[in-house]
Protein backbone atom coordinates (compact mmCIF):
# COMPACT_ATOMS: atom_id res chain seq x y z
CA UNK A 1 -6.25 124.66 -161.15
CA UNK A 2 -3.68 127.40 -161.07
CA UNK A 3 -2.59 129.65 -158.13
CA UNK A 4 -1.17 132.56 -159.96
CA UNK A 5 0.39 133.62 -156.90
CA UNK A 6 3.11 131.19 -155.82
CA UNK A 7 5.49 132.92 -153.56
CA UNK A 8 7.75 132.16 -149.83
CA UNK A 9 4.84 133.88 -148.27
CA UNK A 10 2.02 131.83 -149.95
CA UNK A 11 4.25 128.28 -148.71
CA UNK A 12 3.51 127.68 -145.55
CA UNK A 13 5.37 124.66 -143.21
CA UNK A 14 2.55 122.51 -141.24
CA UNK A 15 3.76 119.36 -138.86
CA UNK A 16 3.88 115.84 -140.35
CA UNK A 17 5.18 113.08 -138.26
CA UNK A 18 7.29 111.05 -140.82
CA UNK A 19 8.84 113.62 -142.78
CA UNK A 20 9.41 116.24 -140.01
CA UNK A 21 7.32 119.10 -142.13
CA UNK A 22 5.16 119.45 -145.08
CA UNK A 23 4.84 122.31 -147.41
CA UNK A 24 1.46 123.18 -147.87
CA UNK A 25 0.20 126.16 -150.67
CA UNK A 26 -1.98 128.90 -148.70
CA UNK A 27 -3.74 132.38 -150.38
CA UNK A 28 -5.64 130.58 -153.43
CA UNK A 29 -7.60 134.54 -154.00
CA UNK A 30 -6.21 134.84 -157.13
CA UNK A 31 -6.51 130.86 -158.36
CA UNK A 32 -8.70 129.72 -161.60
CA UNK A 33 -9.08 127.05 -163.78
CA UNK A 34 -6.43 126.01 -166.49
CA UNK A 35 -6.86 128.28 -169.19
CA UNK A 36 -9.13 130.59 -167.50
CA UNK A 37 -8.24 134.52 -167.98
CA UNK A 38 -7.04 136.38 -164.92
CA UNK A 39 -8.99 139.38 -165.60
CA UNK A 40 -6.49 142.07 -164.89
CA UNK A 41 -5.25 140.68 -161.99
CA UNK A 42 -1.77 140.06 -161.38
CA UNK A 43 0.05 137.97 -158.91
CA UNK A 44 3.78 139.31 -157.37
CA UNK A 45 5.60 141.12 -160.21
CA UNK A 46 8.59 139.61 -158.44
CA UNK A 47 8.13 136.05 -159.04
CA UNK A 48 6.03 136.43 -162.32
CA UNK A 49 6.48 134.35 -165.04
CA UNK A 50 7.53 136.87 -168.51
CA UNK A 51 4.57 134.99 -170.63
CA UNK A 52 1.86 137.16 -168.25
CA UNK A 53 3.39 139.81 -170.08
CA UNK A 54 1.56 139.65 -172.74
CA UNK A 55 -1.18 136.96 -172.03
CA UNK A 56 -3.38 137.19 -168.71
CA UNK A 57 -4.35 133.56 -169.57
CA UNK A 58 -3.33 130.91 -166.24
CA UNK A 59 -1.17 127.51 -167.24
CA UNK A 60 0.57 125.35 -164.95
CA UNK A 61 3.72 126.58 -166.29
CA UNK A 62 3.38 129.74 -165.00
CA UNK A 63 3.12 128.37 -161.12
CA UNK A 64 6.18 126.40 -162.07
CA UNK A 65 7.94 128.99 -163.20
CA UNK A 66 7.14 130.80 -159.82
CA UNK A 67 8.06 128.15 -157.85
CA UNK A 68 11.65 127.78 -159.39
CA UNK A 69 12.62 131.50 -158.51
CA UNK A 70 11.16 130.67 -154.82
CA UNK A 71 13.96 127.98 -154.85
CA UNK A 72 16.05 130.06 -156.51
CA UNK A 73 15.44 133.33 -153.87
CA UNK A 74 16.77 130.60 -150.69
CA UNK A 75 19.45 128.82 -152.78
CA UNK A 76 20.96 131.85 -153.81
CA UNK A 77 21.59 133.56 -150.21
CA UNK A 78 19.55 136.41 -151.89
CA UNK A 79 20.27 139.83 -149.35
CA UNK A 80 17.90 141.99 -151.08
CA UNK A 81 14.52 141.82 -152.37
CA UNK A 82 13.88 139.88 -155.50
CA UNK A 83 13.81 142.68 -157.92
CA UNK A 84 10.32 143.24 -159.60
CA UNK A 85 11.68 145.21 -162.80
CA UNK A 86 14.92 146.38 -163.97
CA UNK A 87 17.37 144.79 -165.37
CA UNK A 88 17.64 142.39 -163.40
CA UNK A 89 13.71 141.07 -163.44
CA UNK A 90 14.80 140.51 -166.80
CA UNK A 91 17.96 138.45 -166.81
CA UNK A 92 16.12 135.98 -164.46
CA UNK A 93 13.99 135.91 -167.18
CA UNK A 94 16.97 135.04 -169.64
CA UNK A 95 18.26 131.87 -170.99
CA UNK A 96 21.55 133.00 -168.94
CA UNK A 97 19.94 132.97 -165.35
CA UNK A 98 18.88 132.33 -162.53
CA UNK A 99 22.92 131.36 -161.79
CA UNK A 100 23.56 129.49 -158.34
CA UNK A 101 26.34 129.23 -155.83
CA UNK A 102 28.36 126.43 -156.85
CA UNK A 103 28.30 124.85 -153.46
CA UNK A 104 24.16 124.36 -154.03
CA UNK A 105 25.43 121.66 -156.78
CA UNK A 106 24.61 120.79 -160.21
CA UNK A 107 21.13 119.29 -159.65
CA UNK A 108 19.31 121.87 -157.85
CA UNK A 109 21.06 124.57 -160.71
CA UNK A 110 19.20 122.73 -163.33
CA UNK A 111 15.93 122.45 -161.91
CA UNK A 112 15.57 125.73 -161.23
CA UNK A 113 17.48 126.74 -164.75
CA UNK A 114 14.53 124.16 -166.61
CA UNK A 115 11.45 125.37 -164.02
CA UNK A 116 12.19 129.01 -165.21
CA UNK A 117 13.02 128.63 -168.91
CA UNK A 118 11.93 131.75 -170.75
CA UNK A 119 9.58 129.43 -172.55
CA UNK A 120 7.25 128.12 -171.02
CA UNK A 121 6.68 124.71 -173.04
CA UNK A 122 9.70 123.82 -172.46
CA UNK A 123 9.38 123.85 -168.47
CA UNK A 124 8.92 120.88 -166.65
CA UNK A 125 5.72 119.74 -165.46
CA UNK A 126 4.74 119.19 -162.04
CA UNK A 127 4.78 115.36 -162.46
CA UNK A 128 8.50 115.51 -164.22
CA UNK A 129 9.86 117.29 -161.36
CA UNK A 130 8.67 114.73 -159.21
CA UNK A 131 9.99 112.23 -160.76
CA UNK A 132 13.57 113.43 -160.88
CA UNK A 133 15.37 111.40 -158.65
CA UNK A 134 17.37 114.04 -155.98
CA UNK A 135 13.84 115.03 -155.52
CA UNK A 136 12.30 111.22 -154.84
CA UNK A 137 15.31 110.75 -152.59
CA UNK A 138 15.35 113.85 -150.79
CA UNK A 139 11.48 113.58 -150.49
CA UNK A 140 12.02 110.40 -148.22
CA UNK A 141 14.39 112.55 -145.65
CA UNK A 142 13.08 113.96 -142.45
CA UNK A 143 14.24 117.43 -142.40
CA UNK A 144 15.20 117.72 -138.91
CA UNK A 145 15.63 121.84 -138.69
CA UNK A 146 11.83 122.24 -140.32
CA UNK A 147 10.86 119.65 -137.42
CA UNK A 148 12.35 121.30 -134.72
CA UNK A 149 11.44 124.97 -136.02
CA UNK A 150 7.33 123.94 -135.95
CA UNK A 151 8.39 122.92 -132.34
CA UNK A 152 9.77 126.10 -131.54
CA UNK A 153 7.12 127.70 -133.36
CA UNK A 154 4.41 125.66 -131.74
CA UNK A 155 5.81 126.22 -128.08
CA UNK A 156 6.09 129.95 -128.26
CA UNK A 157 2.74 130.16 -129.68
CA UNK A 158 1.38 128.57 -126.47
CA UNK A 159 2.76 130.30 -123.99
CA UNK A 160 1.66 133.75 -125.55
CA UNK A 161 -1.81 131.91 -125.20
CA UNK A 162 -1.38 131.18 -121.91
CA UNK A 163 -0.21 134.46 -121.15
CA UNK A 164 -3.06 136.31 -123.07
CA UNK A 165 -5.35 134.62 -121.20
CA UNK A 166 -3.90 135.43 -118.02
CA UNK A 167 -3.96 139.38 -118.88
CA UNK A 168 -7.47 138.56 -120.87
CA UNK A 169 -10.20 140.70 -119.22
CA UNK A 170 -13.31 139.64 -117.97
CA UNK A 171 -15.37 140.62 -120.64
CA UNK A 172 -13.40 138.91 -123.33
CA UNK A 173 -14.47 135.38 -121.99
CA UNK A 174 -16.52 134.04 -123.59
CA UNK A 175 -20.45 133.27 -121.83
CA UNK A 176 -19.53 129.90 -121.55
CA UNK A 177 -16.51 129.92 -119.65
CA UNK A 178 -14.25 128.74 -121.65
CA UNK A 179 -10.95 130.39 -123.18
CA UNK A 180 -10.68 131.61 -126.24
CA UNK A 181 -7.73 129.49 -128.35
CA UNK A 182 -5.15 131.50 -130.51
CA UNK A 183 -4.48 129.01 -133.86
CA UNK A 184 -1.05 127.76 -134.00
CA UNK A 185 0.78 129.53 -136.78
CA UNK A 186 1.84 127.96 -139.84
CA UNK A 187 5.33 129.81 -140.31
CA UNK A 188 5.91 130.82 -144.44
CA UNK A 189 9.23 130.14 -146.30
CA UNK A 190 9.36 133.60 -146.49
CA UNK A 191 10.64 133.32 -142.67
CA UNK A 192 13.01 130.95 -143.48
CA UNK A 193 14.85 133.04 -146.53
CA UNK A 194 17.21 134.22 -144.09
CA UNK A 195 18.28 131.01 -142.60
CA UNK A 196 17.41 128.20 -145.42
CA UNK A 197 16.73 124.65 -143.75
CA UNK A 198 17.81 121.53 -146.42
CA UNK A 199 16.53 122.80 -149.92
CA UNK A 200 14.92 119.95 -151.47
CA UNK A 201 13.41 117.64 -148.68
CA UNK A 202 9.83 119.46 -148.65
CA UNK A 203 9.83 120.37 -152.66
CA UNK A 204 7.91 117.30 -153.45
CA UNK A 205 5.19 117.20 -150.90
CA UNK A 206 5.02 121.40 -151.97
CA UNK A 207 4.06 120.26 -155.51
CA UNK A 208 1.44 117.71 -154.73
């Protein structure tokens, strides 16, 4: 299957007790088998890969390519919008971008430079990537900040519960008398752009 769509807001952090937090892939509207055609529809011109272009036809490759400008939009410190046209929609497209900050290091600068190669045979497949071995190592780290930002999360969410059902009228509640739940939230990455926890640790579990 591809997602088509693979984007900070379509990542979404859930709980998991040994590794802190888990990326999990949400919004699968726009998913279809390998090969399948996407009938006109187009996923976020922002993190699209240049191949759908010119063919409407979904590969792996093209999710790949997605998910290495996601990396790409929190390594980079990005303070604008990731441009959906232009020039520069184009020069991430090139074999001279996406560029990092030094200070992100060499690995990560590759595997977003081979995830978003202008061709897409040449990418890396999902399995390659998780073989790599800062992934495998940083896969085995619990990422403290994503483990205490669910708790946050979490906590917050359950005292606006408790307070909603406080101010909840009669006539909300339902026959049987008992309260109606809010669902814990299951925060994006696109919350997290501005203040980027450690940028490899969930990357594996993501892929899977």
């Amino acid at each position: 299957m591809v997602h088509h769509d693979i984007k900070p807001s379509n990542i979404f952090f859930v709980a998991h007790p040994r590794f802190g937090a888990m990326c999990k892939i949400g919004d699968f509207g726009m998913a279809g088998d390998i090969g399948s055609s996407a009938d006109g529809l187009e996923g976020d011109a922002r993190y699209m890969s240049p191949e759908l272009l010119s063919s409407g036809s979904r590969q792996p490759s093209s999710d790949i390519f997605s998910l290495g400008l996601t990396i790409y939009e929190i390594a980079a410190d990005i303070q604008t919008e990731m441009p959906s046209e232009g020039p520069e929609w184009h020069f991430l497209r090139s074999m001279h971008g996406p560029i990092l900050p030094t200070e992100r290091g060499k690995e990560l600068l590759n595997m977003v430079q081979q995830m978003t190669y202008p061709t897409e045979s040449q990418r890396p497949t999902a399995d390659e990537i998780l073989k790599r071995d800062d992934v495998l190592a940083a896969g085995k780290r619990c990422d403290k900040f994503l483990r205490d930002y669910l708790h946050d999360i979490e906590a917050f969410d359950q005292k606006e519960e408790e307070r909603r059902a406080m101010d909840c009228q009669e006539d909300q509640t339902p026959r049987n008398g008992s309260r109606m739940a809010m669902p814990v939230r299951s925060p994006s990455l696109s919350m997290l752009i501005s203040n980027p926890p450690n940028l490899l640790s969930p990357i594996g579990k993501c892929i899977h």
